[in-house]
N, C-alpha and C. Protein backbone atom coordinates (compact mmCIF):
# COMPACT_ATOMS: atom_id res chain seq x y z
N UNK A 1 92.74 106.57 55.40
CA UNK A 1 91.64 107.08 56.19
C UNK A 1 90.60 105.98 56.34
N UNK A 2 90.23 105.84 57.13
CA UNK A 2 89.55 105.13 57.66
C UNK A 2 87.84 105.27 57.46
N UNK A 3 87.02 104.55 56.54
CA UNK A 3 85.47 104.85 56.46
C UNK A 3 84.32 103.98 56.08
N UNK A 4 82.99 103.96 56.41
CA UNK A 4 81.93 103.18 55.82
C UNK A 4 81.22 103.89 54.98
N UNK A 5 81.31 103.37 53.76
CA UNK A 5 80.08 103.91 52.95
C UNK A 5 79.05 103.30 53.49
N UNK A 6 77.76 103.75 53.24
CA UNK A 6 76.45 103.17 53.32
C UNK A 6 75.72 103.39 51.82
N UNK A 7 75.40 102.12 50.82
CA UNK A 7 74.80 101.81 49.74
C UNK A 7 73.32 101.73 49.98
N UNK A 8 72.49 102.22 49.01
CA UNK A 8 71.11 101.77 48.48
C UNK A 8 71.24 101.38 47.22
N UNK A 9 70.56 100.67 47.02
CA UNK A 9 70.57 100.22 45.55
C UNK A 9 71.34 100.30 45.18
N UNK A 10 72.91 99.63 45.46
CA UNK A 10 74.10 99.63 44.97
C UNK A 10 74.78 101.10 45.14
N UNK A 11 74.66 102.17 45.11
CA UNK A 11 74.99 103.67 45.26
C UNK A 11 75.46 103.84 46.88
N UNK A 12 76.58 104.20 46.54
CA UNK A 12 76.65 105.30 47.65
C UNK A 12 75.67 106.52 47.97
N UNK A 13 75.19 106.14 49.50
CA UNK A 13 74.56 106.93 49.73
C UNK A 13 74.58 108.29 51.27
N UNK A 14 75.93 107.13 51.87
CA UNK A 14 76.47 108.06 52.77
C UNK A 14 77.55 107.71 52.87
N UNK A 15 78.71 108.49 53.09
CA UNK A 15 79.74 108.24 54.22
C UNK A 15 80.16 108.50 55.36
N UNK A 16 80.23 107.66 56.46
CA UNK A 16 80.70 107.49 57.89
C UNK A 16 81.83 107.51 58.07
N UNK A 17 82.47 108.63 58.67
CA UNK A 17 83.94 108.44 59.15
C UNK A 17 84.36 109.06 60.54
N UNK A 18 85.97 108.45 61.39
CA UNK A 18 85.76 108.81 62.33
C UNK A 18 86.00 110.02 62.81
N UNK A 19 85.30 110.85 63.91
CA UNK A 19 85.22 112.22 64.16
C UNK A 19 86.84 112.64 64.13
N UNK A 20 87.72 111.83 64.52
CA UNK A 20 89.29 112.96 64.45
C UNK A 20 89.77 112.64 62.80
N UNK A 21 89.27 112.10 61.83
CA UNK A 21 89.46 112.02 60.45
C UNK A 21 88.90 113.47 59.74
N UNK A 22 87.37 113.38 60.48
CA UNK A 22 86.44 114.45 59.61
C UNK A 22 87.64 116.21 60.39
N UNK A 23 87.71 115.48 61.86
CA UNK A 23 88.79 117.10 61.76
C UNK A 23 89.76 117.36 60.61
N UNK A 24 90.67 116.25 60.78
CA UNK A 24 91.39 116.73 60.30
C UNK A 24 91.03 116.96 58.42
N UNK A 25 89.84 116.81 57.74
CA UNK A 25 89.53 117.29 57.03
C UNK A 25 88.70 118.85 57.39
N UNK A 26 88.44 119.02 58.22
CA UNK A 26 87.98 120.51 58.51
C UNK A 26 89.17 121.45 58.00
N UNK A 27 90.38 120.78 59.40
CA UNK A 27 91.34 121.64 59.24
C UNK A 27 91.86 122.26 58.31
N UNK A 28 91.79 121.31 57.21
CA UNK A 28 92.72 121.40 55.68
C UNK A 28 91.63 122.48 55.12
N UNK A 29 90.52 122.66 55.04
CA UNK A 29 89.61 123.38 54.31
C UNK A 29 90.60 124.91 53.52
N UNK A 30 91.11 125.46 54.82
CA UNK A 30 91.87 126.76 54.45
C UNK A 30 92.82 126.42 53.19
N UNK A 31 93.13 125.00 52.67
CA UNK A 31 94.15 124.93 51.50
C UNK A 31 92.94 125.27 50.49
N UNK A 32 93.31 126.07 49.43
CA UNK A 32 93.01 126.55 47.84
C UNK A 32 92.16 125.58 47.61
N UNK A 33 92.68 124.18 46.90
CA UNK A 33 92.58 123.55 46.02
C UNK A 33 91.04 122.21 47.07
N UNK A 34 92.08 122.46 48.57
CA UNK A 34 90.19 121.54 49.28
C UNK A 34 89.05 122.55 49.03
N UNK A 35 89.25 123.78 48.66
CA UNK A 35 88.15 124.48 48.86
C UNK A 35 87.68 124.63 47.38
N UNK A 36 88.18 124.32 46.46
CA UNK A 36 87.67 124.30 44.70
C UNK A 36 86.93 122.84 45.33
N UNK A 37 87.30 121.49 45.44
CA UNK A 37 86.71 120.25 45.74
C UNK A 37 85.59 120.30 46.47
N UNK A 38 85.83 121.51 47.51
CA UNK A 38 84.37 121.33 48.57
C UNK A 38 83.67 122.11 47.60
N UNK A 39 83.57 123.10 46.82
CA UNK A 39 82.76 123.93 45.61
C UNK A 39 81.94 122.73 45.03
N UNK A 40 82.99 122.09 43.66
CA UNK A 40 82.35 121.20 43.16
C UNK A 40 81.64 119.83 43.74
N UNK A 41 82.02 119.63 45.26
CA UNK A 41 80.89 118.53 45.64
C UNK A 41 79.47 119.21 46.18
N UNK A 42 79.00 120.53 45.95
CA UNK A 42 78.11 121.08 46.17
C UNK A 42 76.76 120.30 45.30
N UNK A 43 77.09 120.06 44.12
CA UNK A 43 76.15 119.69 43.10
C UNK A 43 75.98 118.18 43.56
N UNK A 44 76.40 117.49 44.54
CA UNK A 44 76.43 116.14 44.53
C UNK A 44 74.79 116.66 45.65
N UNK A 45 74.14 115.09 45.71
CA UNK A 45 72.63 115.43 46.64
C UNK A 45 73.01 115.30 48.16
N UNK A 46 72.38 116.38 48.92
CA UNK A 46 72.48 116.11 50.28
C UNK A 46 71.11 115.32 50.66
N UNK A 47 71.47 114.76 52.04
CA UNK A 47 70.15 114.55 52.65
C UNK A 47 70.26 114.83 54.29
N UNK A 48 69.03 114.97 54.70
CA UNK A 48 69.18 115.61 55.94
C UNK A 48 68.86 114.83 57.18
N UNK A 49 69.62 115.53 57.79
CA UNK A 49 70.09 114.65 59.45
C UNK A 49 69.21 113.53 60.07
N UNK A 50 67.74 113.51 59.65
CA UNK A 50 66.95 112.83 59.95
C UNK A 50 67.19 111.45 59.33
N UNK A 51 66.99 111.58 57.54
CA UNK A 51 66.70 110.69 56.82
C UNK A 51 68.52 110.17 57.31
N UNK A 52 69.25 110.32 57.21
CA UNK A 52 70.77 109.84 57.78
C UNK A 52 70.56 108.98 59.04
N UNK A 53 69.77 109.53 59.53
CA UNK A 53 70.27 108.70 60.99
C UNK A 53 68.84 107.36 60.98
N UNK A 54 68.13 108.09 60.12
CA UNK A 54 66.81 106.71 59.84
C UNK A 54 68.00 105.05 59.21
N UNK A 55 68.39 105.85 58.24
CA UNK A 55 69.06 104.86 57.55
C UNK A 55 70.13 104.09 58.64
N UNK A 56 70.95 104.95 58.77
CA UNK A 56 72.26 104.35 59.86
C UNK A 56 72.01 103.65 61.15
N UNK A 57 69.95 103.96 61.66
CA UNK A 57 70.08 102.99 62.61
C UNK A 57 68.99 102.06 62.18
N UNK A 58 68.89 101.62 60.90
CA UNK A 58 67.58 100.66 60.63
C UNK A 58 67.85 99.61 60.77
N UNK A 59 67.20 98.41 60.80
CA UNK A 59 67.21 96.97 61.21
C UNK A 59 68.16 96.64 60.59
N UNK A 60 69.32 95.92 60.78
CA UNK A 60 70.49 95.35 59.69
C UNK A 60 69.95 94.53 58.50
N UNK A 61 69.26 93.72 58.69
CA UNK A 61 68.66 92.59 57.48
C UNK A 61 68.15 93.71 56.62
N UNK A 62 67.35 94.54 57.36
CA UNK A 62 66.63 95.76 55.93
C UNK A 62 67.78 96.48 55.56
N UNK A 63 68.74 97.22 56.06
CA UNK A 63 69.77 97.82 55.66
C UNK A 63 70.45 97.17 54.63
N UNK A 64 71.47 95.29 54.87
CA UNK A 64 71.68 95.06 53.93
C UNK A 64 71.00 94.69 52.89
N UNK A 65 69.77 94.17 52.69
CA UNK A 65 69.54 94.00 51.29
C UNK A 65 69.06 95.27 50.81
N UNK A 66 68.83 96.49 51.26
CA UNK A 66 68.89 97.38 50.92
C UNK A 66 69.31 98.06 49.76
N UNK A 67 70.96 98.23 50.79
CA UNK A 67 71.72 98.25 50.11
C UNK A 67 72.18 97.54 48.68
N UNK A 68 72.01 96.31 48.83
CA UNK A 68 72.40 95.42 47.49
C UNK A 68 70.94 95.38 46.42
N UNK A 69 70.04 96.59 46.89
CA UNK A 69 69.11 96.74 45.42
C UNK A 69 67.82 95.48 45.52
N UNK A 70 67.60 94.56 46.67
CA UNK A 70 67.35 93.13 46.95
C UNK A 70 65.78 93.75 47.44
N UNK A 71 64.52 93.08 46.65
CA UNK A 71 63.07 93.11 47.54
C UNK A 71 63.43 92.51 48.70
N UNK A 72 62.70 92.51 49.39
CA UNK A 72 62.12 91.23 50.82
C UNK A 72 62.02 89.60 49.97
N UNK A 73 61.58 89.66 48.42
CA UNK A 73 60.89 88.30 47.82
C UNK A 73 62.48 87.58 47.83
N UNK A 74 63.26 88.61 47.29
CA UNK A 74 64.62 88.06 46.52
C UNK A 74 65.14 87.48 47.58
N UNK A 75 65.24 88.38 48.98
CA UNK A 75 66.32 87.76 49.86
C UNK A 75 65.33 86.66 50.55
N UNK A 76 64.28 86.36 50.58
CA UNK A 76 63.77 85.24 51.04
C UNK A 76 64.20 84.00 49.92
N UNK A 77 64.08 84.25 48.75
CA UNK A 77 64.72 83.34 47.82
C UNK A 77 65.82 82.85 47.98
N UNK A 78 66.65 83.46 48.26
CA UNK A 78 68.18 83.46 48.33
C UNK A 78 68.72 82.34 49.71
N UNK A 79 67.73 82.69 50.41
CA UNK A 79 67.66 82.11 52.11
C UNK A 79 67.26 80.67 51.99
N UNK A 80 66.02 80.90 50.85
CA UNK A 80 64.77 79.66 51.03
C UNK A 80 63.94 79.49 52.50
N UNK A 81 63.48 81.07 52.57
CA UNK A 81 62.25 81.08 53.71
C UNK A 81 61.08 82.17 52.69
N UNK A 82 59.83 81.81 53.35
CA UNK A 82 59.11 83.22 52.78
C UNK A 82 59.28 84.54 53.31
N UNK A 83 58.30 85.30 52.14
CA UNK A 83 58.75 86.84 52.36
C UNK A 83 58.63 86.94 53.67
N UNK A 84 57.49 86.54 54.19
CA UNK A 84 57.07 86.67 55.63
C UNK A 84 57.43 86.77 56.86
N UNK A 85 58.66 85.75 56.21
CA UNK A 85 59.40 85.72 57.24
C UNK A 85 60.77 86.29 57.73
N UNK A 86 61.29 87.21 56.07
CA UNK A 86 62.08 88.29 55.80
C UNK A 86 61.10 89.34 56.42
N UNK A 87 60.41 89.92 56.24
CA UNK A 87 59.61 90.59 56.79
C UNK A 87 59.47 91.03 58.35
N UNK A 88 59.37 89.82 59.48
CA UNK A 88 59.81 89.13 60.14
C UNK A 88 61.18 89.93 60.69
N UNK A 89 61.82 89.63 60.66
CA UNK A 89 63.32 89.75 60.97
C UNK A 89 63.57 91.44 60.53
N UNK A 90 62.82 91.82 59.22
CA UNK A 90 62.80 93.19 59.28
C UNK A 90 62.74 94.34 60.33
N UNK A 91 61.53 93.52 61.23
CA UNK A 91 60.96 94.56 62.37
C UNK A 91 61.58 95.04 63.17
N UNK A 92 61.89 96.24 64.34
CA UNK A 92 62.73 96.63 64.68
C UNK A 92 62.60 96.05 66.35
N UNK A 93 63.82 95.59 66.93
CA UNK A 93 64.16 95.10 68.19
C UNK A 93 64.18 93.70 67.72
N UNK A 94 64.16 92.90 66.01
CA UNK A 94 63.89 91.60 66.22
C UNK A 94 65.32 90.75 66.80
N UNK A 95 65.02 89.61 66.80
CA UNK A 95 66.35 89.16 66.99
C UNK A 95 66.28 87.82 66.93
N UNK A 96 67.59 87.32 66.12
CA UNK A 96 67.69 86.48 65.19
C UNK A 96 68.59 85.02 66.02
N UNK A 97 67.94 84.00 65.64
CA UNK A 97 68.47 82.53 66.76
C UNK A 97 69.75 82.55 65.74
N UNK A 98 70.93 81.53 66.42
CA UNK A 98 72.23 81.33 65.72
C UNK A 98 71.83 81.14 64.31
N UNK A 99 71.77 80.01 64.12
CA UNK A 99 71.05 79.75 62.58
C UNK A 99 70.41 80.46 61.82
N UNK A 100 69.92 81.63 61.89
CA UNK A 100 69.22 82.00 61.21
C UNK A 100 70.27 83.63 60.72
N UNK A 101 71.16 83.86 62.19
CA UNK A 101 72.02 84.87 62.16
C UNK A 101 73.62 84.20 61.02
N UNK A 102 73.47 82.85 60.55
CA UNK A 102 74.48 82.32 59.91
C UNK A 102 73.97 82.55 58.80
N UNK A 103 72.86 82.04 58.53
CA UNK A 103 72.03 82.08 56.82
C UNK A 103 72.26 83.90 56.50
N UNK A 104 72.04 85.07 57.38
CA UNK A 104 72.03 85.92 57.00
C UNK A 104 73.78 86.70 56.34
N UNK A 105 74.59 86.10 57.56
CA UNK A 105 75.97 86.51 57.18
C UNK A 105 75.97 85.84 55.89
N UNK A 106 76.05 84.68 55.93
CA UNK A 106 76.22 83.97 54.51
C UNK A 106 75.86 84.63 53.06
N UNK A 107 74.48 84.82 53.21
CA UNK A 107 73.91 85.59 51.81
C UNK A 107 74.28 86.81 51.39
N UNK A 108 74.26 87.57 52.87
CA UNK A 108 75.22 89.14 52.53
C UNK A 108 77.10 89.24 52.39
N UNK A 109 77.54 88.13 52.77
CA UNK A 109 78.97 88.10 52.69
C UNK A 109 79.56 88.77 53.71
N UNK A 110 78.86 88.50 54.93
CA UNK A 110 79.42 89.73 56.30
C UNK A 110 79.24 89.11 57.44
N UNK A 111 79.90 89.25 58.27
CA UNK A 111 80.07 88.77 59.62
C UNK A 111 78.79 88.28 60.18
N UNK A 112 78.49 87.41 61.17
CA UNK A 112 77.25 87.08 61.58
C UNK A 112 77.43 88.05 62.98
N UNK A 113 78.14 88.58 63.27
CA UNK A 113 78.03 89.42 64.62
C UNK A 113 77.55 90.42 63.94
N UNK A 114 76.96 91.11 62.94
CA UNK A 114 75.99 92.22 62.45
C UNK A 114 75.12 92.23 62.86
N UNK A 115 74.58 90.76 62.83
CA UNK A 115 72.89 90.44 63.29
C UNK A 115 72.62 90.20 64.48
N UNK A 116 73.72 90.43 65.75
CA UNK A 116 73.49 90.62 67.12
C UNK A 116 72.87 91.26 67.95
């Protein structure tokens, strides 16, 4: 099956999968034993449609270091620019020259077409 977690602070904090996957987990619901599993993931935390879609469409640079638990100070460290300028790149509609879209793949370990 095919899916993206989305991490904060190292944690799973959502999963994304594609709409004919999540059917065919609908479908199955009527088996016994998916429906003891859907019981016990009751106690796991929800969050709601808003805070989901805040996260899933936030600036990528804030998303990944986000995710990896990282201030603004750390990933400017990591880069060797100031916070300021992590900060910077935070904002939403920014957009990032080649070089600067390489330094970012690099530090997060991910494609530089993220930061497009």
């Amino acid at each position: 099956m095919e899916y993206q977690t989305i991490k904060e602070n190292g944690k799973v904090k959502f999963v994304v999968l594609p709409v004919k996957d999540f059917q065919v987990i609908l479908d199955r619901i009527e088996d016994e034993s998916d429906l003891r599993d859907i019981c016990e993931a009751k106690s796991e935390p929800l969050y709601d449609q808003n805070e989901a879609e805040d996260y899933i469409f936030m600036n990528s640079v804030k998303r990944e270091r986000i995710e990896r638990g990282w201030t603004q100070e750390e990933l400017a460290r990591r880069i060797g620019v100031k916070q300021a300028t992590v900060s910077k790149w935070e904002r939403e509609g920014a957009v990032y020259r080649r070089p600067t879209r390489q330094k970012l793949a690099k530090v997060f370990g991910i494609s530089e077409a993220s930061f497009s």
